[in-house]
Protein backbone atom coordinates (compact mmCIF):
# COMPACT_ATOMS: atom_id res chain seq x y z
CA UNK A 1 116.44 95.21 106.03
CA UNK A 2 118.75 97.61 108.09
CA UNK A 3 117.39 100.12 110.48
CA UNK A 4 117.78 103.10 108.06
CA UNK A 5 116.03 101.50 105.32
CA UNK A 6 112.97 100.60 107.20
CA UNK A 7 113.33 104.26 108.68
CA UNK A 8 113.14 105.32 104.81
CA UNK A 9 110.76 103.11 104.08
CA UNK A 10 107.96 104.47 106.17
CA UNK A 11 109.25 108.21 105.78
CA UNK A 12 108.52 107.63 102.39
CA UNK A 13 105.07 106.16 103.14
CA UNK A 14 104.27 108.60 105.68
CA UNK A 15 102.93 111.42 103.02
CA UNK A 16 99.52 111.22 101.39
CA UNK A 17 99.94 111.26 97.92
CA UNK A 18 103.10 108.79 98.22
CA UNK A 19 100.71 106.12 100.15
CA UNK A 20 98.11 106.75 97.61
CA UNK A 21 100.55 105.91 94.73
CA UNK A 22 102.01 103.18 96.65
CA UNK A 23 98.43 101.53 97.70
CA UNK A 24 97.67 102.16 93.72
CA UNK A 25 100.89 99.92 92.62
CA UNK A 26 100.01 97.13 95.12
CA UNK A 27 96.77 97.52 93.57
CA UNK A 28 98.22 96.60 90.13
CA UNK A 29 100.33 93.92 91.01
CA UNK A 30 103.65 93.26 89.21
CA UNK A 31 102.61 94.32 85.87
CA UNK A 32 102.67 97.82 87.24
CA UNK A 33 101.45 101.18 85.88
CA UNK A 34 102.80 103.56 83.75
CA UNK A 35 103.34 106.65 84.91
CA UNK A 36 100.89 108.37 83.22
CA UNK A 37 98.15 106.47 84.15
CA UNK A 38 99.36 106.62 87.76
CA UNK A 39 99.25 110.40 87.31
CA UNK A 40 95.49 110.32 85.25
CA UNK A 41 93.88 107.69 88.13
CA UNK A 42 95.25 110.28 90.90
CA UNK A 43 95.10 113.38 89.63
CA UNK A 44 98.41 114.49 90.36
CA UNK A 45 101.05 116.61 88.01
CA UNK A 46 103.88 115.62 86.28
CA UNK A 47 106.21 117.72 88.10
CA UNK A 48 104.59 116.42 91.22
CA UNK A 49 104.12 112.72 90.35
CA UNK A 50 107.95 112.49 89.38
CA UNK A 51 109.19 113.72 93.41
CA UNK A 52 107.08 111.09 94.41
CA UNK A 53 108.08 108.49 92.35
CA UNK A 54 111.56 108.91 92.96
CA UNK A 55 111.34 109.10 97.23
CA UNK A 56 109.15 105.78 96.78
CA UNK A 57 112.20 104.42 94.37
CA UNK A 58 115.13 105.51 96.96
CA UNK A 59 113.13 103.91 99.87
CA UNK A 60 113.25 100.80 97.92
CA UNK A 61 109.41 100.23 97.50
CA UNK A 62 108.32 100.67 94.04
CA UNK A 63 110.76 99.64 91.19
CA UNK A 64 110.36 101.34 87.44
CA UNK A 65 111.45 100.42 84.20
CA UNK A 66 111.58 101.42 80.70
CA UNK A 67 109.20 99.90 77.62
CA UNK A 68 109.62 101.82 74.88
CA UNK A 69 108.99 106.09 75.75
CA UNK A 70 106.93 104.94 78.49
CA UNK A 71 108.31 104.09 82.18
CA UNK A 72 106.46 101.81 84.10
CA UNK A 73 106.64 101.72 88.10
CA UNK A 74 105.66 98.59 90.19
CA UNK A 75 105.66 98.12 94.20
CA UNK A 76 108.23 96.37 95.42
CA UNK A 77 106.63 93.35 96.86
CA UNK A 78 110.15 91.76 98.48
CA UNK A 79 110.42 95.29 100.14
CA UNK A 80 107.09 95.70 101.62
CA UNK A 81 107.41 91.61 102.89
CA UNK A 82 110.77 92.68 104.61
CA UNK A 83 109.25 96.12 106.07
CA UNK A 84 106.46 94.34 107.45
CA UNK A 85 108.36 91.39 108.47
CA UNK A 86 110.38 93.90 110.40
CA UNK A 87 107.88 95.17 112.21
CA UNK A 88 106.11 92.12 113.58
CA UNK A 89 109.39 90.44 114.32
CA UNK A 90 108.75 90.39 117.75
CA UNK A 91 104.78 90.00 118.16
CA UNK A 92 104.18 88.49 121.50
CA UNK A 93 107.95 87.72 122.86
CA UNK A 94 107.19 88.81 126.49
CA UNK A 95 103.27 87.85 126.15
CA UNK A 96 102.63 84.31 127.62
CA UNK A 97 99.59 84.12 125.34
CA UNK A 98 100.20 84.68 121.59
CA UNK A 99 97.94 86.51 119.61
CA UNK A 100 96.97 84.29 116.61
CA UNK A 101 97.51 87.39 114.20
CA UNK A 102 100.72 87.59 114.87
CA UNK A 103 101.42 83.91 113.67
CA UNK A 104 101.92 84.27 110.13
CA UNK A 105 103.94 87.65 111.20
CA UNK A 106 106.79 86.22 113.64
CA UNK A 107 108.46 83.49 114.54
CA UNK A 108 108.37 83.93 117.87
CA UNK A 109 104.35 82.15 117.82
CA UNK A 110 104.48 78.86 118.09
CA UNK A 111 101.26 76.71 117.19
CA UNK A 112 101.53 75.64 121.06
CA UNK A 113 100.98 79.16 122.26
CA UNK A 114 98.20 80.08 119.80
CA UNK A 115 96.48 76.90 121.17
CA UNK A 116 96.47 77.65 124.06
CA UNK A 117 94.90 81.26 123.66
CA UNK A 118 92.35 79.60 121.47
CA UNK A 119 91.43 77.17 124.17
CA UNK A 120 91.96 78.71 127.67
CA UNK A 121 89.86 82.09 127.10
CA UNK A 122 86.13 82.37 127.94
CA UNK A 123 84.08 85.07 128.50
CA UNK A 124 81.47 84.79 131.13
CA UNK A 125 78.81 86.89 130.60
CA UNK A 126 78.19 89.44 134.01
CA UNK A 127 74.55 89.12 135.56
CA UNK A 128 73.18 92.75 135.26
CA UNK A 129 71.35 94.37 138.48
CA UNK A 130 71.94 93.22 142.16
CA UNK A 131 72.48 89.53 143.19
């Protein structure tokens, strides 16, 4: 993904009924929804519903097509695997310890550094009240 998508991308997300549309097409998996029922389960108009639809569709992370009169919309898994990609790339370059989150995130964690943070950190509890 290029700068400007991912920069569409979470302009697009970044709008409450869009993420709620968006988090209700995840929801559904590929099979998607149509887009009345994406308009019943939210409670959002037509004329309203159909804006949304198409900012999510020109960011590139919800995809619809046509069965029969009905169009149904589904998220864009690739898309959101790329954005999120995107924005872990770098998860722990400069840290000499990496966080074992980040692993399945970025490259940049090797099992050697995870390790190590799961071996060489221990908390020692502090003594309360005067020594």
């Amino acid at each position: 993904m290029e700068i400007k998508d991912i920069i569409n991308a979470l302009g697009a997300l970044a709008q409450e009924t869009r993420l709620r549309i968006f988090r209700l097409l995840v929801e559904a998996g590929p099979q998607g929804l149509a887009v009345g029922a994406i308009a019943e389960r939210l409670g959002v108009p037509n004329a309203t519903l159909s804006f949304h639809l198409k900012e999510l569709s020109l960011a590139g992370l919800i995809v619809g097509r046509q069965s029969g009169r009905f169009i149904w919309y589904s998220a864009n898994i690739a898309a959101i695997n790329d954005l999120v990609a995107y924005l872990a790339q770098n998860c722990c370059v400069k840290s000499v310890v990496c966080d074992p989150g980040c692993a399945p995130l970025a490259a940049s964690c090797s099992p050697l550094q995870i390790e190590l943070q799961a071996t060489s950190i221990t908390r020692i509890p502090r003594k309360r009240g005067r020594a």
